[in-house]
N, C-alpha and C. Protein backbone atom coordinates (compact mmCIF):
# COMPACT_ATOMS: atom_id res chain seq x y z
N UNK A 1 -31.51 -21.79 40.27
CA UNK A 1 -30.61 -22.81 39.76
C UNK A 1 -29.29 -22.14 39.39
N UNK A 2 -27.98 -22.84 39.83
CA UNK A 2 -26.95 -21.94 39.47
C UNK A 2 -26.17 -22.77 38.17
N UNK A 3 -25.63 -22.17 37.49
CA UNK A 3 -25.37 -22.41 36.49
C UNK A 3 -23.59 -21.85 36.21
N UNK A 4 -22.77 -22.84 35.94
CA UNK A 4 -21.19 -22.35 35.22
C UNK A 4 -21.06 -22.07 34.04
N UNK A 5 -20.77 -20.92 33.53
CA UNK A 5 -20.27 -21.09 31.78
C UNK A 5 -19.06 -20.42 31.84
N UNK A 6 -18.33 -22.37 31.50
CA UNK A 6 -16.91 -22.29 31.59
C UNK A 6 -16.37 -21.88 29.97
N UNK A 7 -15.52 -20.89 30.04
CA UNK A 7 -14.93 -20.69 29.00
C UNK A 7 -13.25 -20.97 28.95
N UNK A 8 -13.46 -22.15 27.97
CA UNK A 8 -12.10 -22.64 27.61
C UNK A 8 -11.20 -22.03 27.14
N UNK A 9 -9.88 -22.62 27.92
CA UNK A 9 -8.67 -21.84 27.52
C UNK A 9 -8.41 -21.66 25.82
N UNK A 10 -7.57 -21.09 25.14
CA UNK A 10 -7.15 -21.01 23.92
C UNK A 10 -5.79 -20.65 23.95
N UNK A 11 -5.01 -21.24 22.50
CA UNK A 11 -3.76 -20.20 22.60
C UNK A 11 -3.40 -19.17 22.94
N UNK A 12 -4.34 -18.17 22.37
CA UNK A 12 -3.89 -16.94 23.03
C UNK A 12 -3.91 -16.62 24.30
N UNK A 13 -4.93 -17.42 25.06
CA UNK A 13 -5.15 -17.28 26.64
C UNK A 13 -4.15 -17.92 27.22
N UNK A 14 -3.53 -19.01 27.27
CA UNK A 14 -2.92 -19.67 27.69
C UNK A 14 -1.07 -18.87 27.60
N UNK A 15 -1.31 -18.27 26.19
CA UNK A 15 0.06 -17.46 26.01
C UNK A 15 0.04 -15.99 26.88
N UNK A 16 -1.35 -15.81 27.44
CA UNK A 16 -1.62 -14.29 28.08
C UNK A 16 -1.75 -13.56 27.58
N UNK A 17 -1.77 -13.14 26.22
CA UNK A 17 -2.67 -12.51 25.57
C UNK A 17 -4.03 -12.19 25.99
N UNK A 18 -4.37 -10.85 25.81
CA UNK A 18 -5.58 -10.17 26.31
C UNK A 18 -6.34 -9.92 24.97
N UNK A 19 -7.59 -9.94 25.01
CA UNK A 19 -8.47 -9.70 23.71
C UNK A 19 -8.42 -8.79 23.41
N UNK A 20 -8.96 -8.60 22.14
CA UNK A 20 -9.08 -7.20 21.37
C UNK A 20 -9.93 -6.34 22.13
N UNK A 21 -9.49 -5.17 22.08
CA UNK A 21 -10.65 -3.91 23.13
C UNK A 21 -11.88 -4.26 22.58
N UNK A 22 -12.23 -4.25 21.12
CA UNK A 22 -13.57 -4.46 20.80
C UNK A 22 -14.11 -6.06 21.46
N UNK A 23 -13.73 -7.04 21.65
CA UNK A 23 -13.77 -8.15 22.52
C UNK A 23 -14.49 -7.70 23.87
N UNK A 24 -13.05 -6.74 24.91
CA UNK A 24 -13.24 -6.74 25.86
C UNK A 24 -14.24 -5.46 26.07
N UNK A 25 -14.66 -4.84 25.01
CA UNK A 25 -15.83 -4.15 25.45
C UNK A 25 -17.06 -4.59 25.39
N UNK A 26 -17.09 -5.58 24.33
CA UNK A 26 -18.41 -7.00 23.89
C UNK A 26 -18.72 -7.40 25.45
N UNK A 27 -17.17 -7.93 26.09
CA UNK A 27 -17.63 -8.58 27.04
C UNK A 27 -17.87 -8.29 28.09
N UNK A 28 -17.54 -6.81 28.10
CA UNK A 28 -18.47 -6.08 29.20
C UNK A 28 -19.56 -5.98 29.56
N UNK A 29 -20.27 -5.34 28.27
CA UNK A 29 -21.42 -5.19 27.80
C UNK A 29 -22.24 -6.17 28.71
N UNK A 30 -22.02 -7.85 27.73
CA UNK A 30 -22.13 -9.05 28.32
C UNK A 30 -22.14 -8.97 29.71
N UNK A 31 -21.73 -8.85 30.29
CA UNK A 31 -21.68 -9.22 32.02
C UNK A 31 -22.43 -7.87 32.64
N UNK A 32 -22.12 -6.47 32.32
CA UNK A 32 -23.79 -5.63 32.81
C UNK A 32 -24.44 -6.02 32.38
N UNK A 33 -24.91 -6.50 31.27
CA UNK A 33 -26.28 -7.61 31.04
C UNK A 33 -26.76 -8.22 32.06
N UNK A 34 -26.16 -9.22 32.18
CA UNK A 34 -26.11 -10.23 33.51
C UNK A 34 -26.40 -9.75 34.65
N UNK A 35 -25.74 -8.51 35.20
CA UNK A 35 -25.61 -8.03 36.39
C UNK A 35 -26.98 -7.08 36.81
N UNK A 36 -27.45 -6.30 35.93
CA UNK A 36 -28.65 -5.75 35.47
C UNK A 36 -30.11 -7.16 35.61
N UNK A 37 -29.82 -7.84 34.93
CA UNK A 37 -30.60 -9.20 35.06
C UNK A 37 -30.61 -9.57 36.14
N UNK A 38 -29.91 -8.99 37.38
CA UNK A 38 -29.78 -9.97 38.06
C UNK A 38 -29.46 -11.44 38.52
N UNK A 39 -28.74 -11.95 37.35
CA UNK A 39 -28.74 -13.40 37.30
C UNK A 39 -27.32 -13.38 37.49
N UNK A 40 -26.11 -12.85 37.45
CA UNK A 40 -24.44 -12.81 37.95
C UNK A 40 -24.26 -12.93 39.17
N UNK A 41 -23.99 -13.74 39.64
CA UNK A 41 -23.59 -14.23 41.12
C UNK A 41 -21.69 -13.82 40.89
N UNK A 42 -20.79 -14.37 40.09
CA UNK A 42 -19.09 -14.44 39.49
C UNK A 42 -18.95 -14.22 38.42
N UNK A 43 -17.63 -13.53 38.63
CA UNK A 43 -17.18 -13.44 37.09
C UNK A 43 -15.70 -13.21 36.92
N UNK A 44 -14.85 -14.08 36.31
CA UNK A 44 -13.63 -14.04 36.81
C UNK A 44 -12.73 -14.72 35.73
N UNK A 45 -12.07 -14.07 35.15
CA UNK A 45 -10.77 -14.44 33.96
C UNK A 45 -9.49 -15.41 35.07
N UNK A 46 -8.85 -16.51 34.61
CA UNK A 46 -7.66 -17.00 35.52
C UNK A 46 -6.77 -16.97 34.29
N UNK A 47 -5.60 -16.89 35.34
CA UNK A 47 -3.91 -16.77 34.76
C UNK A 47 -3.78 -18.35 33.76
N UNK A 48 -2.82 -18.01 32.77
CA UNK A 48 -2.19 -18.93 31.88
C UNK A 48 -2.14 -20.34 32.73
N UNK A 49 -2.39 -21.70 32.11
CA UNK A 49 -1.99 -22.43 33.30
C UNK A 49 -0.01 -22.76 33.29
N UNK A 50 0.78 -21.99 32.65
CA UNK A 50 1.88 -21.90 33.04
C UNK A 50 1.83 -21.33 34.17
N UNK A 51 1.14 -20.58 35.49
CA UNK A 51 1.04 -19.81 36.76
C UNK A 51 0.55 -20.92 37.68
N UNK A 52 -0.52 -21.79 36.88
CA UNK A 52 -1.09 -23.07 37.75
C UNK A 52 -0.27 -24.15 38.24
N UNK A 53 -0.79 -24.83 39.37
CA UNK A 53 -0.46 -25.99 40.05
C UNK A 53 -1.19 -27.15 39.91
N UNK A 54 -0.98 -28.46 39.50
CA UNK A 54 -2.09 -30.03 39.18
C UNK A 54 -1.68 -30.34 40.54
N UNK A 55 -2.83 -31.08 41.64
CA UNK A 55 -2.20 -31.71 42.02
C UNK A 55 -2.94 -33.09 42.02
N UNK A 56 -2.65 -34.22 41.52
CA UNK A 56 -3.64 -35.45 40.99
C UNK A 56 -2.82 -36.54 42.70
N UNK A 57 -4.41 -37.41 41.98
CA UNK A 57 -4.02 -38.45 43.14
C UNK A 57 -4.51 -39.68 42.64
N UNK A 58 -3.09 -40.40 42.64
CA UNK A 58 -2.91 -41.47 41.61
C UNK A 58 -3.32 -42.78 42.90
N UNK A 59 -3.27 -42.34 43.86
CA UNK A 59 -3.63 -43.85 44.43
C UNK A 59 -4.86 -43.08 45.81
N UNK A 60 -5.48 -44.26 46.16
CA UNK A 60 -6.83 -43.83 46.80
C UNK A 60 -6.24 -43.73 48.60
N UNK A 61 -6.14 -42.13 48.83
CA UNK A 61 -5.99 -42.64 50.55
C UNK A 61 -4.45 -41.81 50.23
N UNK A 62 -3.81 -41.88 49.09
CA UNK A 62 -2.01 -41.48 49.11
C UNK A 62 -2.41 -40.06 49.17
N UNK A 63 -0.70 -39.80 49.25
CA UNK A 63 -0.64 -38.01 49.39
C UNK A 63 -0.52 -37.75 47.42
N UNK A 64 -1.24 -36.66 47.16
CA UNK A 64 -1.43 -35.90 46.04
C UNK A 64 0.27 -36.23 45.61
N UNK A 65 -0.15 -36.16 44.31
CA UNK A 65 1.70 -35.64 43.33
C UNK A 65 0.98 -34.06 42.77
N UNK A 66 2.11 -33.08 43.12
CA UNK A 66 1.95 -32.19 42.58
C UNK A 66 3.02 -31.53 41.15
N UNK A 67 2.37 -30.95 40.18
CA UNK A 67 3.10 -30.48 38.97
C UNK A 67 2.62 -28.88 38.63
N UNK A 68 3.72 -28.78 38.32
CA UNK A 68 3.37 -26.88 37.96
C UNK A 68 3.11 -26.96 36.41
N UNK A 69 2.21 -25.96 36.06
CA UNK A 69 2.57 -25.90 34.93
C UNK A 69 3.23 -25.09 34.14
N UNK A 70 3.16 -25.01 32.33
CA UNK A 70 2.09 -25.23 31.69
C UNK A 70 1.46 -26.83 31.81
N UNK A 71 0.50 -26.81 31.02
CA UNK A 71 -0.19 -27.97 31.31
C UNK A 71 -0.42 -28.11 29.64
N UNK A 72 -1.02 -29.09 29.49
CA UNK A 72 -0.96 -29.55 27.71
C UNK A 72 -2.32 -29.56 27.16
N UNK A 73 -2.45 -29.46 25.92
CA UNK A 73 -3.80 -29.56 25.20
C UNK A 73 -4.48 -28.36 26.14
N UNK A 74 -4.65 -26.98 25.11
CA UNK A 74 -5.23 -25.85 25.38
C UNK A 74 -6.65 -26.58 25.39
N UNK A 75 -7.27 -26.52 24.75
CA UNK A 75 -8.66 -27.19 24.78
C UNK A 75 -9.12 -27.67 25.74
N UNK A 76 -8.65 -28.42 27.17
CA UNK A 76 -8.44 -29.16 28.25
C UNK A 76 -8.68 -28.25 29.07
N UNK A 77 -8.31 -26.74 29.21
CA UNK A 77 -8.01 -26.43 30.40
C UNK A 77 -8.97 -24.79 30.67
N UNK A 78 -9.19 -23.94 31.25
CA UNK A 78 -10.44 -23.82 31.44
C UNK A 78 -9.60 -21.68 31.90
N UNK A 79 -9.92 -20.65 30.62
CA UNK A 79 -9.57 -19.33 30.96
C UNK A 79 -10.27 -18.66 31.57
N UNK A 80 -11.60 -19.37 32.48
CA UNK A 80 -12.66 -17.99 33.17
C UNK A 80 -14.12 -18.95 33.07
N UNK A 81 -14.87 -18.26 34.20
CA UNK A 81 -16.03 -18.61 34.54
C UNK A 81 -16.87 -17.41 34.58
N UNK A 82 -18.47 -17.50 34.25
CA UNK A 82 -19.39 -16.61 34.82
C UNK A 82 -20.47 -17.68 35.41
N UNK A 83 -20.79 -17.25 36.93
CA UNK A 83 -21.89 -17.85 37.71
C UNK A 83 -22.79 -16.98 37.66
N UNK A 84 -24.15 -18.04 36.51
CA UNK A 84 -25.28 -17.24 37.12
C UNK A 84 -26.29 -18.04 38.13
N UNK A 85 -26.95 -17.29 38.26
CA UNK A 85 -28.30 -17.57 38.90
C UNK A 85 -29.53 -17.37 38.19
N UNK A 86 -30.12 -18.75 37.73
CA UNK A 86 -31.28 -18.00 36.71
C UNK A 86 -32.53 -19.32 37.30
N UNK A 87 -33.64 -19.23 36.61
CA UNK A 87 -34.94 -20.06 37.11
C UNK A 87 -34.69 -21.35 36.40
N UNK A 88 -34.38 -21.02 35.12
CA UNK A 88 -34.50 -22.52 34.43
C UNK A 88 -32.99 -23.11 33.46
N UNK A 89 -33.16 -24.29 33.26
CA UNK A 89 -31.60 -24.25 31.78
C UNK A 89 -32.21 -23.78 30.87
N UNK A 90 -33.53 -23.96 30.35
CA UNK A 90 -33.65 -22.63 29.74
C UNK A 90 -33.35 -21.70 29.49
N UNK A 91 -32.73 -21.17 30.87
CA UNK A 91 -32.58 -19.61 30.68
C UNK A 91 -30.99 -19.43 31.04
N UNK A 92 -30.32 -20.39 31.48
CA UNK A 92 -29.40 -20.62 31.51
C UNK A 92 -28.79 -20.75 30.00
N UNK A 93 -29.14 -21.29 29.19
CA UNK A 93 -28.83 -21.79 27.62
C UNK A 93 -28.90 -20.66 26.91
N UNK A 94 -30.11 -19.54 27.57
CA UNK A 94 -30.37 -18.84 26.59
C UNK A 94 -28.99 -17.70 26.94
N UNK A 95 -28.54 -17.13 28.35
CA UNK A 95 -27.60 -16.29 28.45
C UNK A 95 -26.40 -16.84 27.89
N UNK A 96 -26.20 -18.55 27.85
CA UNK A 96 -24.96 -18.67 26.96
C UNK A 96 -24.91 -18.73 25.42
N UNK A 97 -25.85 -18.42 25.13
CA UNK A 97 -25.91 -18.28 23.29
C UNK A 97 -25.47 -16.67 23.51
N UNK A 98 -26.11 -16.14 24.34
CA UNK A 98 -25.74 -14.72 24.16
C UNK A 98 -24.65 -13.92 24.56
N UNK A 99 -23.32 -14.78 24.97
CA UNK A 99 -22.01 -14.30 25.11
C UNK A 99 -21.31 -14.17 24.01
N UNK A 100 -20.82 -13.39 23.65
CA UNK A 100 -19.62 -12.80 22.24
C UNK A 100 -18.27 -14.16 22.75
N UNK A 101 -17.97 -14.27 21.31
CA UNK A 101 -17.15 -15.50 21.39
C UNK A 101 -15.87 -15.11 22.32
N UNK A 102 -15.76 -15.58 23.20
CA UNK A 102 -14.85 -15.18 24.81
C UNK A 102 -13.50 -15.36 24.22
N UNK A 103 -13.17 -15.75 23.17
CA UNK A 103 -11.59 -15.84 23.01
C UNK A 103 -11.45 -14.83 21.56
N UNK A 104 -12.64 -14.79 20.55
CA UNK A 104 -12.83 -13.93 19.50
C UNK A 104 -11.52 -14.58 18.36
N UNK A 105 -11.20 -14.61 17.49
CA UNK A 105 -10.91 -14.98 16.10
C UNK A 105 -11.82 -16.42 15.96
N UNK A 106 -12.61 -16.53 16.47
CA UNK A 106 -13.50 -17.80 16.12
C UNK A 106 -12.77 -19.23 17.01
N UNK A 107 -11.96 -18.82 17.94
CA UNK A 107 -11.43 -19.46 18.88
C UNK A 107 -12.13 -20.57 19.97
N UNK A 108 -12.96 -19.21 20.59
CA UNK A 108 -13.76 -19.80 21.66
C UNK A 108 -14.86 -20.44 21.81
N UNK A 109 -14.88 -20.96 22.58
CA UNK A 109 -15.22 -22.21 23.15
C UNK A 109 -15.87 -21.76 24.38
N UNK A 110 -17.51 -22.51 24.87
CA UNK A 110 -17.92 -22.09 26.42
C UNK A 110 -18.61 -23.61 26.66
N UNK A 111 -18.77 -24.04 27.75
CA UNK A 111 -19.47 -25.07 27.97
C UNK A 111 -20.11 -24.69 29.68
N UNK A 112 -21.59 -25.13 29.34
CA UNK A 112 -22.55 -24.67 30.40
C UNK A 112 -22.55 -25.92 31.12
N UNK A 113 -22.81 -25.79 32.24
CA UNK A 113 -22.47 -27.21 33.71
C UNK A 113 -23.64 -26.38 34.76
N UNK A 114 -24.29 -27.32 35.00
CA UNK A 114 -25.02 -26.40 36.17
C UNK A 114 -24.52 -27.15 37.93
N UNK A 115 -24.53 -26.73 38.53
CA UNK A 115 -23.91 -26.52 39.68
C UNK A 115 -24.82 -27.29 40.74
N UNK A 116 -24.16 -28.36 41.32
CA UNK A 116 -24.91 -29.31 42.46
C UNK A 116 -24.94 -28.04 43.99
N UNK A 117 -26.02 -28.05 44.32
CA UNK A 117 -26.39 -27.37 45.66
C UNK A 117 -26.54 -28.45 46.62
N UNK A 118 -26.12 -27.75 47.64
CA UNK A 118 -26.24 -28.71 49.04
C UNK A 118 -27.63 -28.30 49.09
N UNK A 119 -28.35 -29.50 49.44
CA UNK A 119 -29.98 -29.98 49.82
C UNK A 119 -30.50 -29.07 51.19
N UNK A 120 -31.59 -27.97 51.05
CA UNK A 120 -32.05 -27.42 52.29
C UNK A 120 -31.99 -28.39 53.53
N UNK A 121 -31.69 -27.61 54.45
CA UNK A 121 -31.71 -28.31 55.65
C UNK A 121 -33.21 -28.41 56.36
N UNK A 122 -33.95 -28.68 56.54
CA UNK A 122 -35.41 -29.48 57.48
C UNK A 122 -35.02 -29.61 59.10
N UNK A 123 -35.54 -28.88 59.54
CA UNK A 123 -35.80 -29.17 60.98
C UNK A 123 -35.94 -30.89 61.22
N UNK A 124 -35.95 -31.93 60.75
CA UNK A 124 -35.70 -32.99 60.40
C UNK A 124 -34.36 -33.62 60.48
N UNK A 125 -33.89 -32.79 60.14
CA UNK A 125 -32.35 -33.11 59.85
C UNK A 125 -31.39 -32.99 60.87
């Protein structure tokens, strides 16, 4: 079962600010965990969304409107993912209790999503 734990942007992320070494050695740690476990498929920090592009589509069938950002309401917008691969949400739940707070001054924020797979294919099919 694959599993996202999206970790939300924060001020400081969004301003580009990098965590404290003791942070980014927590969150090392954290991810050879994972990788050791075998359960890390990704793992990947993204740029401020002042670097990002929206592009929404306000009518069904029209061409996209596109906007650069920044973009508004830090809370909204999304500084990094880790994909695992694990057997159950169980165990999915349990590796996200066990990440060090990803933004650290009591900032961060993670929210777990598990991931739709395309359906095996059957000689049937």
């Amino acid at each position: 079962m694959l599993f996202m734990i999206i970790v939300k942007a924060s001020q400081n992320s969004e301003a580009g600010k990098l965590p404290s070494s003791e942070l980014r050695e927590a969150m090392s740690n954290y991810n050879e965990e994972l990788v050791k476990a075998g359960v890390r498929v990704a793992a990947k920090g993204l740029h401020p969304s002042a670097n990002g592009i929206r592009f929404s589509y306000p009518e069904p069938g029209g061409k996209p409107v596109v906007t650069e950002g920044p973009f508004a309401d830090s809370q909204e917008l999304i500084a990094g993912f880790i994909l695992i691969d694990v057997q159950s949400r169980e165990e999915a739940i349990e590796w996200a209790r066990r990440m060090p707070d990803p933004q650290g001054n009591g900032e961060g924020q993670i929210e777990l999503r598990q991931v739709f797979e395309a359906p095996e294919l059957t000689e049937e099919s």
